[in-house]
C-alpha atoms as a PDB file:
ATOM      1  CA  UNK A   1      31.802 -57.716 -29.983  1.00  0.00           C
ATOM      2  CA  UNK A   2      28.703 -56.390 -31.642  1.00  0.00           C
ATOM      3  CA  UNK A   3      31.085 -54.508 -34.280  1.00  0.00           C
ATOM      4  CA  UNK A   4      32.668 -57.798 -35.254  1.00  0.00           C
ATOM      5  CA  UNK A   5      29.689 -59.818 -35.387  1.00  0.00           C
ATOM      6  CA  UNK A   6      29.745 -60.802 -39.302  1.00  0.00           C
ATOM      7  CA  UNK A   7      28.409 -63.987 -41.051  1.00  0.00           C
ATOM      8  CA  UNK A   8      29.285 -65.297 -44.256  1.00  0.00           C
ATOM      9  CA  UNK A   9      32.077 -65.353 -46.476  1.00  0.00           C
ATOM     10  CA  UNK A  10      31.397 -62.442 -48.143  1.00  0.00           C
ATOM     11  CA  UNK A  11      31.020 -60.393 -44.866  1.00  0.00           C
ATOM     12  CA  UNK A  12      33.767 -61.324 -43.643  1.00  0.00           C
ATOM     13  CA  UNK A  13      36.271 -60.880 -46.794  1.00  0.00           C
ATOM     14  CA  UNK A  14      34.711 -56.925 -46.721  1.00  0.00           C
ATOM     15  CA  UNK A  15      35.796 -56.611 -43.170  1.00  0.00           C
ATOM     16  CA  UNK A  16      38.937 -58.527 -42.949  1.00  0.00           C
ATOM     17  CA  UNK A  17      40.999 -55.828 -42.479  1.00  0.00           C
ATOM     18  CA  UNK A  18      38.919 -54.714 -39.312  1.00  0.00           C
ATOM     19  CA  UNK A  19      39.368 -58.557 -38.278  1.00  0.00           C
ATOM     20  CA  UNK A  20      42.300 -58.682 -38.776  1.00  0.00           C
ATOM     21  CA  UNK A  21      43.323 -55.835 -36.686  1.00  0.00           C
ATOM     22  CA  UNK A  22      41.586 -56.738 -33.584  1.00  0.00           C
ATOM     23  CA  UNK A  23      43.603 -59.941 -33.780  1.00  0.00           C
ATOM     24  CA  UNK A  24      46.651 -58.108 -34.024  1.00  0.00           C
ATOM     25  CA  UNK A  25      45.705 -55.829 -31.002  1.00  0.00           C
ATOM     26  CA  UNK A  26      44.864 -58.088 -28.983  1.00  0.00           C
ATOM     27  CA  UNK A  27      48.148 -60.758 -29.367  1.00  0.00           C
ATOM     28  CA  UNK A  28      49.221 -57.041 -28.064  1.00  0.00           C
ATOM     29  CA  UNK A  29      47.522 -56.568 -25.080  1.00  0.00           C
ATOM     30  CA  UNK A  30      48.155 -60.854 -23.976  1.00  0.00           C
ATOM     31  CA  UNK A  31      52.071 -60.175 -25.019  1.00  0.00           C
ATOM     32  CA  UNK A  32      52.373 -57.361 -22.460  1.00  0.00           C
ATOM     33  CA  UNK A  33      50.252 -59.104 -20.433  1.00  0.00           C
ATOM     34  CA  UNK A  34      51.769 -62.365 -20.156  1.00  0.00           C
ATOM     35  CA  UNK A  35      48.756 -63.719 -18.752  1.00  0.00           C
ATOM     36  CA  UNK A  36      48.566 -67.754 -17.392  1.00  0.00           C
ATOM     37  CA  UNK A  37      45.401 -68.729 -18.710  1.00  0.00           C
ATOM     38  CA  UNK A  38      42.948 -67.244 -21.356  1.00  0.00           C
ATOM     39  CA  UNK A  39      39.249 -67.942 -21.844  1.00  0.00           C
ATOM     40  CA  UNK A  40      37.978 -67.305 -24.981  1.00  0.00           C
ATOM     41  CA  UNK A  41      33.846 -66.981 -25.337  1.00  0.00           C
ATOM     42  CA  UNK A  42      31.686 -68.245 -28.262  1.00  0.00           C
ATOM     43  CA  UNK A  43      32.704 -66.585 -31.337  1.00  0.00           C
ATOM     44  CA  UNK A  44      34.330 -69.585 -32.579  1.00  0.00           C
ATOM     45  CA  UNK A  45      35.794 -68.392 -36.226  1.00  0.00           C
ATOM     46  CA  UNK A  46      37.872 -65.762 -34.783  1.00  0.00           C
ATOM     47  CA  UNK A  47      38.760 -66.796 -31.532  1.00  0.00           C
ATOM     48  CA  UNK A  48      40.140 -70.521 -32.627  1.00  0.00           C
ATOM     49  CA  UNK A  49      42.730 -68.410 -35.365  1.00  0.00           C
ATOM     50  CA  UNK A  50      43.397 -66.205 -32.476  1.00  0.00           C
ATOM     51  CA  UNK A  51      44.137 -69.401 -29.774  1.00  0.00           C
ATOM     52  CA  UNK A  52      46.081 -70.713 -33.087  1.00  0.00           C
ATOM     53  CA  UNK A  53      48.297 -67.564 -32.772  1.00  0.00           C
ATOM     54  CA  UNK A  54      48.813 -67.191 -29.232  1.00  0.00           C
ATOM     55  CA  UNK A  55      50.354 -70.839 -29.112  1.00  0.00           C
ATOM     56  CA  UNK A  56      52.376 -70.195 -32.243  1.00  0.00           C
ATOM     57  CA  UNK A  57      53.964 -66.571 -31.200  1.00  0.00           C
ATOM     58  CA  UNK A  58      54.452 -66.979 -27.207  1.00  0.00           C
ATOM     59  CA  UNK A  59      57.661 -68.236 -25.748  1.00  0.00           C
ATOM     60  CA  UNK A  60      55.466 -70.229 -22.949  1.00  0.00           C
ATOM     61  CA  UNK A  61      52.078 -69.967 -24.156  1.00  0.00           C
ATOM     62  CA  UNK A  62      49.334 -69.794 -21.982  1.00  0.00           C
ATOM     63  CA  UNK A  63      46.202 -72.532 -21.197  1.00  0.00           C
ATOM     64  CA  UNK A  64      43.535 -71.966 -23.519  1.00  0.00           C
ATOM     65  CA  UNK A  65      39.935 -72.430 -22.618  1.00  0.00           C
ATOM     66  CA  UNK A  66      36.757 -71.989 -24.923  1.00  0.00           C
ATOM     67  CA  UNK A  67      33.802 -70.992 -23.232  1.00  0.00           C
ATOM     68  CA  UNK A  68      31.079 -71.980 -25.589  1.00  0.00           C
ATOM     69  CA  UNK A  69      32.217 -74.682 -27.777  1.00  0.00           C
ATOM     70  CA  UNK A  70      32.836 -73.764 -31.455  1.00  0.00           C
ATOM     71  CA  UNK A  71      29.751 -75.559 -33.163  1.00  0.00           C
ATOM     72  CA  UNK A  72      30.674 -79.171 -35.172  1.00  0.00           C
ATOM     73  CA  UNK A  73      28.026 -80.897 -35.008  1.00  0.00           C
ATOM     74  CA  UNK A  74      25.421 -79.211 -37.485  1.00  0.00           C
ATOM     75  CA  UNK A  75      28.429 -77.966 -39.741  1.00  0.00           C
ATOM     76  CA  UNK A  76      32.284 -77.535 -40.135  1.00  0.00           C
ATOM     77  CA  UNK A  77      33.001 -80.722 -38.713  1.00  0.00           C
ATOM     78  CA  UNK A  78      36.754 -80.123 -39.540  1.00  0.00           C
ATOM     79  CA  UNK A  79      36.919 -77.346 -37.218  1.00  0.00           C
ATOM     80  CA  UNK A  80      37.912 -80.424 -34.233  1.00  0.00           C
ATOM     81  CA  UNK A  81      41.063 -80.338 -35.116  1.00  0.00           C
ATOM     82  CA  UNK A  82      41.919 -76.912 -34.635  1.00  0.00           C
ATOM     83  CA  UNK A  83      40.435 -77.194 -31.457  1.00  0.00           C
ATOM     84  CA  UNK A  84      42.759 -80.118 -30.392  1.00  0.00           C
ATOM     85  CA  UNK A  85      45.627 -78.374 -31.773  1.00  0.00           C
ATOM     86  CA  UNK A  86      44.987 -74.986 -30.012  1.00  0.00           C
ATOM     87  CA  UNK A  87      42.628 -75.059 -27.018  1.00  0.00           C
ATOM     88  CA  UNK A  88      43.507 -77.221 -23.851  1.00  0.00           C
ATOM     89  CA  UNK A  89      40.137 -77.266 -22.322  1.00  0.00           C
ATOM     90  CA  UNK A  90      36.234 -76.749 -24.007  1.00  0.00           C
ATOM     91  CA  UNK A  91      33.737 -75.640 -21.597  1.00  0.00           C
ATOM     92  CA  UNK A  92      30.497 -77.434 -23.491  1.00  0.00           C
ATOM     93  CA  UNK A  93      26.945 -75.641 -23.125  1.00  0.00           C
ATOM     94  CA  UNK A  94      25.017 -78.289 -24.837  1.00  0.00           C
ATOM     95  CA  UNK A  95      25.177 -82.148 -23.413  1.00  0.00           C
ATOM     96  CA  UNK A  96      25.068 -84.000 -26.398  1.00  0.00           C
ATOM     97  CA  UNK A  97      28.789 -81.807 -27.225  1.00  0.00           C
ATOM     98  CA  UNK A  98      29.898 -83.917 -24.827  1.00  0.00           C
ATOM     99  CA  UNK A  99      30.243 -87.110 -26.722  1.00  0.00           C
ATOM    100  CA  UNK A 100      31.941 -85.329 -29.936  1.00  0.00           C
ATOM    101  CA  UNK A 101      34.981 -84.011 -27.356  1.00  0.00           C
ATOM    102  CA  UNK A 102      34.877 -87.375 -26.237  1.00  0.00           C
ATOM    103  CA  UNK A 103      35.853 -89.357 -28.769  1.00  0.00           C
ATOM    104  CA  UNK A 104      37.863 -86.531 -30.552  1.00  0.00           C
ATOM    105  CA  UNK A 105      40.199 -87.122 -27.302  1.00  0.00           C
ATOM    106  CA  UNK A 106      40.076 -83.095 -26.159  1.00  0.00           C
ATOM    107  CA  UNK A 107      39.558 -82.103 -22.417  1.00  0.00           C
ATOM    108  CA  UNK A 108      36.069 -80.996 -22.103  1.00  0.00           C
ATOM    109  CA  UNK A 109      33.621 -80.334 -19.230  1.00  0.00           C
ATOM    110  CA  UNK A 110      29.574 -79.585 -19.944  1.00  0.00           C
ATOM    111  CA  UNK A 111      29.280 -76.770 -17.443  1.00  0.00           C
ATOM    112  CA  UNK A 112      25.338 -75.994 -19.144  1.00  0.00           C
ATOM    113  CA  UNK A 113      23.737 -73.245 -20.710  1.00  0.00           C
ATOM    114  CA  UNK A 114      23.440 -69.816 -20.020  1.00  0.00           C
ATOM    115  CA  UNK A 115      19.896 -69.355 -21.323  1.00  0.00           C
ATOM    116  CA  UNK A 116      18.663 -70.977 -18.770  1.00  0.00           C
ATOM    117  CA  UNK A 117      20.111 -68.588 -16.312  1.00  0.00           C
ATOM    118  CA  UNK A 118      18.761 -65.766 -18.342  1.00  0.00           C
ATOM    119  CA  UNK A 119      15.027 -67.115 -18.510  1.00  0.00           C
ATOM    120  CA  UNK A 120      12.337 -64.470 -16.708  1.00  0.00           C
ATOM    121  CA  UNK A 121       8.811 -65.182 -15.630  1.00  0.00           C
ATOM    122  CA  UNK A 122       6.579 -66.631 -18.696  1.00  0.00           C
ATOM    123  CA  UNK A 123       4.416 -63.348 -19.544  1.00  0.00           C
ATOM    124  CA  UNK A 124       0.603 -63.595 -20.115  1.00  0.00           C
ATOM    125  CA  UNK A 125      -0.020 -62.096 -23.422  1.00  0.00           C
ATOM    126  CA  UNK A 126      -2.948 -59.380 -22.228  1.00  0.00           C
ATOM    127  CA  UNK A 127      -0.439 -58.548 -19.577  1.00  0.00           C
ATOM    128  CA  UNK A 128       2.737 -58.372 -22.312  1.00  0.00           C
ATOM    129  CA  UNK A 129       0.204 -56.157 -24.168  1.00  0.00           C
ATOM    130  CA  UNK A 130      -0.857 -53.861 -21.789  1.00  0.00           C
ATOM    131  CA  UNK A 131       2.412 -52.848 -20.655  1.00  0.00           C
ATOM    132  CA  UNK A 132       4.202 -52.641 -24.367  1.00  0.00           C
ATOM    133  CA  UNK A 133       0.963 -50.133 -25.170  1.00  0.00           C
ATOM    134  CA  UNK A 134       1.938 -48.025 -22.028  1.00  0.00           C
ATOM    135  CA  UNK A 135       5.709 -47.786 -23.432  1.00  0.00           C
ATOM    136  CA  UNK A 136       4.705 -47.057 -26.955  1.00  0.00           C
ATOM    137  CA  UNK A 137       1.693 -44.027 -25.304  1.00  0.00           C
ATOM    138  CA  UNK A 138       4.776 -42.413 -23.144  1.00  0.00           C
ATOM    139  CA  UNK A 139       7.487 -42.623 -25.868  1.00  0.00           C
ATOM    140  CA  UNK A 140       4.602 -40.725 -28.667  1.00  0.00           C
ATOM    141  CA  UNK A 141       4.068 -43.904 -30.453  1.00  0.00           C
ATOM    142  CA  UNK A 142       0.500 -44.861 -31.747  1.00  0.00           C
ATOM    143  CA  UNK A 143      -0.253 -48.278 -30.275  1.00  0.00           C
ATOM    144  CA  UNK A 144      -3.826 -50.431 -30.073  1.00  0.00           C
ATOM    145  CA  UNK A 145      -4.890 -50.174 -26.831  1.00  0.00           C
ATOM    146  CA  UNK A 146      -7.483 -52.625 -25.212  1.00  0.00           C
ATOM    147  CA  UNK A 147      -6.221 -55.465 -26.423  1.00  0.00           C
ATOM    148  CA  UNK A 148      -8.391 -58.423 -26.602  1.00  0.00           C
ATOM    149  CA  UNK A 149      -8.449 -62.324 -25.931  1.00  0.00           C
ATOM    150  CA  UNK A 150      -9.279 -62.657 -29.990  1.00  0.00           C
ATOM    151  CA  UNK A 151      -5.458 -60.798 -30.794  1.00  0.00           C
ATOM    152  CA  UNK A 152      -2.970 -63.094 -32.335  1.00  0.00           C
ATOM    153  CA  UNK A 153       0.040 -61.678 -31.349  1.00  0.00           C
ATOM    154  CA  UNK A 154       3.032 -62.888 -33.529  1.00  0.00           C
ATOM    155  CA  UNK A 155       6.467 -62.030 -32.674  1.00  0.00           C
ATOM    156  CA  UNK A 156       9.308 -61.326 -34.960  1.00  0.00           C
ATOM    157  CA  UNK A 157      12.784 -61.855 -34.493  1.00  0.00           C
ATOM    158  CA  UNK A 158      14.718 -60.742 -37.688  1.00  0.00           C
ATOM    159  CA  UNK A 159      18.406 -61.052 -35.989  1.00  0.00           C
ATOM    160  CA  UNK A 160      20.828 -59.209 -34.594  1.00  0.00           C
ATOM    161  CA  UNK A 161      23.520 -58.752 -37.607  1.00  0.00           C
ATOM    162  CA  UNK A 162      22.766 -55.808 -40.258  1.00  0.00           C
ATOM    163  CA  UNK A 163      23.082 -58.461 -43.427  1.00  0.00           C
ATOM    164  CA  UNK A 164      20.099 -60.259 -41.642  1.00  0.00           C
ATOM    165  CA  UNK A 165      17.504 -57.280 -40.787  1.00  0.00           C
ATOM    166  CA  UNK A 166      18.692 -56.754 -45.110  1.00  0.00           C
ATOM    167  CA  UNK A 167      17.004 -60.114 -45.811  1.00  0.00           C
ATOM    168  CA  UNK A 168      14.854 -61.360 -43.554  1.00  0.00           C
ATOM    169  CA  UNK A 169      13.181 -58.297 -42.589  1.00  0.00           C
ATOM    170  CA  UNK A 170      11.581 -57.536 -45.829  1.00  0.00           C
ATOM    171  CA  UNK A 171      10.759 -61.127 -46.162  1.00  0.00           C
ATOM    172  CA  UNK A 172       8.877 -60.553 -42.657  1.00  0.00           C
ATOM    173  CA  UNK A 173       7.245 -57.720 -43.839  1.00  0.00           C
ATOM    174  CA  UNK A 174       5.611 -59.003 -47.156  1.00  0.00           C
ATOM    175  CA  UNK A 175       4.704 -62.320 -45.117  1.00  0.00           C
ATOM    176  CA  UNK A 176       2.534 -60.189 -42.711  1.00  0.00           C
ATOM    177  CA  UNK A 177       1.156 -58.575 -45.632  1.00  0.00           C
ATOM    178  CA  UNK A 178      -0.203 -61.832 -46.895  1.00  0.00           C
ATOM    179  CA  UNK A 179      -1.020 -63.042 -43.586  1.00  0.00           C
ATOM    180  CA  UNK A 180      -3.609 -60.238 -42.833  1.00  0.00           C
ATOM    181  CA  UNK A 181      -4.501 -60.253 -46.608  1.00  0.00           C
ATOM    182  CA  UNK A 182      -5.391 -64.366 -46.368  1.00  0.00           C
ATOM    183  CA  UNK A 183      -7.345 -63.681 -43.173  1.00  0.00           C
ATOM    184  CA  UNK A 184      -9.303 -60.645 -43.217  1.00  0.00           C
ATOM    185  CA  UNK A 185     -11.475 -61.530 -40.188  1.00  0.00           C
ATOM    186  CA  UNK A 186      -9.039 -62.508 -37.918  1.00  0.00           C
ATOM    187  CA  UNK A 187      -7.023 -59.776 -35.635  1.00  0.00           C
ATOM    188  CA  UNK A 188      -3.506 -59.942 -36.234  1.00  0.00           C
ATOM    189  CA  UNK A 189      -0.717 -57.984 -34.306  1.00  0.00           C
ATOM    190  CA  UNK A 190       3.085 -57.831 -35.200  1.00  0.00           C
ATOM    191  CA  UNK A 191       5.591 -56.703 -33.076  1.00  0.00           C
ATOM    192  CA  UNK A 192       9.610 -57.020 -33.756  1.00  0.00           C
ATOM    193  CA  UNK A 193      12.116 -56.910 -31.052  1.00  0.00           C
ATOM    194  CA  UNK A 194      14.569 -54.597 -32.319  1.00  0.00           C
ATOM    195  CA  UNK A 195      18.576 -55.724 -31.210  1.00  0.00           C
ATOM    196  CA  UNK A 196      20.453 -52.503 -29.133  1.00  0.00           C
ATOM    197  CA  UNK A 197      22.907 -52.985 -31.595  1.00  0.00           C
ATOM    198  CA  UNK A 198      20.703 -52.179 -34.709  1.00  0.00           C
ATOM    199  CA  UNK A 199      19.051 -48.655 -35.365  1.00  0.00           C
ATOM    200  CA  UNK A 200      15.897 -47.511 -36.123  1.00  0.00           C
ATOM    201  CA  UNK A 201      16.857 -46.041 -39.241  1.00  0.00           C
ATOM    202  CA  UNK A 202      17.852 -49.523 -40.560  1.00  0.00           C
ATOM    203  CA  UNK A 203      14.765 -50.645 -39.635  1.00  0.00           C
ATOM    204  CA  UNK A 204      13.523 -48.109 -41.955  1.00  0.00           C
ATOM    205  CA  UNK A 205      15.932 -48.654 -44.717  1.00  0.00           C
ATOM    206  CA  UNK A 206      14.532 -52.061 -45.470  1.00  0.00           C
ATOM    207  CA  UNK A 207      10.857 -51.004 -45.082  1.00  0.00           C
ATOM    208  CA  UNK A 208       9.513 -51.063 -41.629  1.00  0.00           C
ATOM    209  CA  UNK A 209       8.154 -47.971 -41.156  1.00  0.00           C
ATOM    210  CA  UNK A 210       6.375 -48.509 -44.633  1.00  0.00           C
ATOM    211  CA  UNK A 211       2.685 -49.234 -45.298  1.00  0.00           C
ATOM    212  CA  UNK A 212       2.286 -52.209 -46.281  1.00  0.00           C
ATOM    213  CA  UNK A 213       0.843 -52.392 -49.822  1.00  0.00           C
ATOM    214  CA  UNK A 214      -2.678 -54.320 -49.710  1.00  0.00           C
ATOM    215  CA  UNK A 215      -5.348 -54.034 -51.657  1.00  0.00           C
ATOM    216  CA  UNK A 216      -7.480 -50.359 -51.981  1.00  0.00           C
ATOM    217  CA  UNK A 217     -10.162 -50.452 -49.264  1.00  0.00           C
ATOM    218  CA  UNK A 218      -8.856 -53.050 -47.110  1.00  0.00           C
ATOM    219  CA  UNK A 219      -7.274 -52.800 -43.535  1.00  0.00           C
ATOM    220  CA  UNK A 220      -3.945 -50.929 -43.398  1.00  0.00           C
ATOM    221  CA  UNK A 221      -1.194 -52.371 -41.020  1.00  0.00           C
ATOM    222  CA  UNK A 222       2.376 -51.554 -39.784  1.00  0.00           C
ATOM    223  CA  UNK A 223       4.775 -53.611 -37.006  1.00  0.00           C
ATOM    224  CA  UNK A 224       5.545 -51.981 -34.012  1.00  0.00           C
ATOM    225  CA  UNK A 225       8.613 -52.111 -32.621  1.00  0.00           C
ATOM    226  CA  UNK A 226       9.802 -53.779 -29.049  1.00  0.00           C
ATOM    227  CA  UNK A 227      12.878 -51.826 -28.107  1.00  0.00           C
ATOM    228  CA  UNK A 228      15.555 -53.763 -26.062  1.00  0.00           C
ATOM    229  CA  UNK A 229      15.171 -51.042 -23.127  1.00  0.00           C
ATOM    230  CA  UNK A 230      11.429 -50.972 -23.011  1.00  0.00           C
ATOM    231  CA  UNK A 231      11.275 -53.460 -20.094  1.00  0.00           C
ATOM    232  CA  UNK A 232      13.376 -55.732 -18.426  1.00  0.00           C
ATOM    233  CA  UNK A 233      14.432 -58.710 -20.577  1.00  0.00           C
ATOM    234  CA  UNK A 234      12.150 -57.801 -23.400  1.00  0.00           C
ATOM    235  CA  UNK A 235      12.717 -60.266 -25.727  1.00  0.00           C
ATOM    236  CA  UNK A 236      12.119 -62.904 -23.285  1.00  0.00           C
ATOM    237  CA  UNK A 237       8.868 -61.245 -22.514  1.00  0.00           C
ATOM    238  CA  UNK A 238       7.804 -61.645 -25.724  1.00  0.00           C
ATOM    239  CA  UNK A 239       9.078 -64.864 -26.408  1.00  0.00           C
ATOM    240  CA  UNK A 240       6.730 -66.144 -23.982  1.00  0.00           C
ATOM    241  CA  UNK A 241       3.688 -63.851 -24.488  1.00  0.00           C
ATOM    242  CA  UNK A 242       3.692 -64.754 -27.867  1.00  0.00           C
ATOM    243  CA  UNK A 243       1.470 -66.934 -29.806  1.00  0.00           C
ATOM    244  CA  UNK A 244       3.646 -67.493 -32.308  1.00  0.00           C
ATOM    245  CA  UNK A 245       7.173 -66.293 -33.475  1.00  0.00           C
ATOM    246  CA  UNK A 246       9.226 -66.035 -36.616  1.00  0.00           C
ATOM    247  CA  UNK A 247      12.376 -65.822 -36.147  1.00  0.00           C
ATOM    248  CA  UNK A 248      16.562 -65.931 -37.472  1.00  0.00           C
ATOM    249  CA  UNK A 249      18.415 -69.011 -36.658  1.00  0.00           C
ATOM    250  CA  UNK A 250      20.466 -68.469 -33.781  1.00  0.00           C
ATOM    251  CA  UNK A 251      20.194 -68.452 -30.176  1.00  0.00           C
ATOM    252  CA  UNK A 252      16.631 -67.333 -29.833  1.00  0.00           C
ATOM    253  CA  UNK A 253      16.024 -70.457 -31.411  1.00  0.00           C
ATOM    254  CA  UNK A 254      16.729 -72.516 -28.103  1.00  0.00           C
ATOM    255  CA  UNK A 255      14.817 -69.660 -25.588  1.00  0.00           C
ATOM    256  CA  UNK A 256      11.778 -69.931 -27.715  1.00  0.00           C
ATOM    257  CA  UNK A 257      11.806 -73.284 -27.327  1.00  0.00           C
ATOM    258  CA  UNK A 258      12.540 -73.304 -23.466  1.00  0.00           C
ATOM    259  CA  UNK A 259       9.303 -70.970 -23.699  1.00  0.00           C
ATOM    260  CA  UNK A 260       7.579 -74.009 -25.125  1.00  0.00           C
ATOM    261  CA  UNK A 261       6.321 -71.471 -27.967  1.00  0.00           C
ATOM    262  CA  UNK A 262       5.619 -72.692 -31.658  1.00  0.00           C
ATOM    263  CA  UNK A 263       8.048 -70.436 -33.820  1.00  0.00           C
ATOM    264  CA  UNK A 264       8.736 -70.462 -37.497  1.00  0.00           C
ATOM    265  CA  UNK A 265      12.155 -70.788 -38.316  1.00  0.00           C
ATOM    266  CA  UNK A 266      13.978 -68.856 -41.103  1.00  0.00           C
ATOM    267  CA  UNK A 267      17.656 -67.859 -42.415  1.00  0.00           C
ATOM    268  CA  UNK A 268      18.243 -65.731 -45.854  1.00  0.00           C
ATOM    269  CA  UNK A 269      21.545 -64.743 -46.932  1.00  0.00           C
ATOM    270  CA  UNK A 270      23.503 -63.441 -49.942  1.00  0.00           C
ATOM    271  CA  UNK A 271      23.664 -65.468 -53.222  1.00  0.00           C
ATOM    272  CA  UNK A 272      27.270 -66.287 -52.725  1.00  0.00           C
ATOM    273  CA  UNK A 273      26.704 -67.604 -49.260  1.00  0.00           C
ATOM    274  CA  UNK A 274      23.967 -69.821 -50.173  1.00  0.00           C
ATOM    275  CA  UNK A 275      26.197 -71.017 -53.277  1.00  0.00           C
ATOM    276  CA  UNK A 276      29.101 -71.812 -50.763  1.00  0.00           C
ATOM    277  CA  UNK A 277      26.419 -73.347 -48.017  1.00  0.00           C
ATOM    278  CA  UNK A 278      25.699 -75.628 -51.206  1.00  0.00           C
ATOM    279  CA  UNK A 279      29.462 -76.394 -51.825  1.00  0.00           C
ATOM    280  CA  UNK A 280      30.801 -77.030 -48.025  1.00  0.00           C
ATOM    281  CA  UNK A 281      27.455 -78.540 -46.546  1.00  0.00           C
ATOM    282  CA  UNK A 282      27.594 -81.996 -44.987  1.00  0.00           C
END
C-alpha cells in the first residue's frame, strides 16, 4: 500500500503504469480466486476503478464492500455514482456520511472509526520528553536533556507521501527558523515524527539535518526526529504531549483533534495540482 500511496494528478500520471499493473494483478489473483465477496479498504481512487472492473469482467461478479467510504463530501462529489454503480455495500467511518448514502439510495452502515480504537494514554509532556531523550542518548543522538516546564514543545507532522515531506517539510523548517528568530527568549523544541515508510535520507534531501540559517551570534537549532519504532504508538504520544502541532491534512488531522490539541493545519503541492484544485473545486 505504502508504494502506491500517490496524490495528485501529476503523481499519479508518472506512476500509472505501476497503477495500472497492480490492477491488472490483482483482477488476477480474484479471477483464480473466484471469491464471493470482496472488501475493499480506503484508498478510494483506485479501488472504485478496480470494483468498476471486477463487475464489468466476471461472469457472476462478486458483492462489493468499501471499508472506508471514498470521501464526497469535502470534494469529488461525482464520485457517488461510481459508488452506486460498483459497490453493493459502504461501510461509513464518519456519521454525518451517513446522510449522503442516504439520500444517494446506496446500502450503507456507519460501523465508526478506527482512530478511536487506535487512541493510547494522553502523554504528559515532561514524561513524553524524558523518554524520547533516553531513545535519542541510546541510539548516539544528541538530545536536550532536563527538560523543563518553560519548553514549548511543537510537533510536526509533514506526511507520509514523499511529494509532501518535498513541500511541506522545508516550509516547516524555515517556519521554525522564524519562530525561534521572533522569540528569542522563549524555549522552543521541534520534533517531527518521521513515517516508517519515509527514510532518513529524504529527510535530509529537503534540509532536515541542516542548520538552520539565523542570524551570526544568535541561538543555533535543528529538529529532532521521532522515529515510528521509538516507542509504542509514537505519534500518538506526541500528539498528545504536544503543545502544539503542525501538521499535513490527512488523518492525523482527526487524532489531534481527539487529543483535544491546538494544531496548525497545512497542505502544499505542485503548481499543476494547485492549478487543477482551482479548476475542479466545489
Amino acid at each position: 500500500y505504502r508504494e502506491y500511496s500517490f496524490s495528485g494528478l501529476t503523481e499519479v500520471v508518472a506512476n500509472l503504469s505501476k497503477i495500472l499493473g497492480l490492477k491488472k494483478r490483482i483482477l488476477e489473483e480474484l479471477q483464480e480466486w473466484q471469491p464471493d465477496c470482496v472488501v475493499l479498504v480506503d484508498y478510494g481512487g483506485f479501488n472504485l476503478e478496480l470494483a468498476k472492473s471486477i463487475k464489468a469482467e466476471f461472469k457472476n461478479p462478486p458483492k462489493i464492500i468499501e471499508y472506508i467510504a471514498p470521501q464526497i463530501w469535502a470534494s469529488r462529489p461525482w464520485r457517488i455514482k461510481a459508488i452506486k454503480a460498483s459497490i453493493d455495500k459502504v461501510l461509513c467511518t464518519l456519521p454525518f456520511e451517513e446522510k449522503l448514502y442516504q439520500e444517494a439510495n446506496i446500502n450503507h452502515r456507519y460501523v465508526g472509526n478506527p482512530v478511536l480504537g487506535s487512541l493510547t494514554r494522553a502523554l504528559p509532556k515532561q514524561e513524553f520528553l524524558k523518554n524520547f531523550a533516553e531513545i535519542q542518548y541510546r541510539k548516539g543522538f544528541s538530545s536536550k536533556t532536563n527538560p523543563t516546564s518553560e519548553t514549548i514543545l511543537i510537533g510536526l507532522f509533514p506526511g507520509s507521501r514523499k511529494s509532501e515531506i518535498k513541500h511541506m517539510l522545508p516550509l516547516m523548517i524555515k517556519a521554525s527558523n522564524q519562530l525561534i528568530e521572533r522569540n528569542p527568549k522563549l524555549n522552543f523544541r521541534f520534533i517531527l515524527a518521521r513515517a516508517s515508510n519515509i527514510k532518513r535520507s529524504l529527510l535530509q534531501k529537503y534540509g532536515l539535518h541542516s542548520k538552520l540559517n539565523l542570524a551570526k551570534g544568535k541561538k543555533q537549532h535543528h529538529i529532532e526526529v521521532l522515529d515510528a519504532d521509538d516507542m509504542l504508538a509514537p505519534n500518538h504520544k506526541l500528539l498528545s504531549a504536544a503543545d502544539a502541532l503542525w501538521l499535513c491534512s490527512g488523518t492525523v488531522t482527526l487524532e489531534a483533534a481527539l487529543y483535544t490539541t491546538p494544531y496548525f493545519l497545512a497542505y502544499k503541492s505542485s503548481l499543476i495540482n494547485y492549478l487543477l484544485y482551482l479548476l475542479f473545486r466545489t
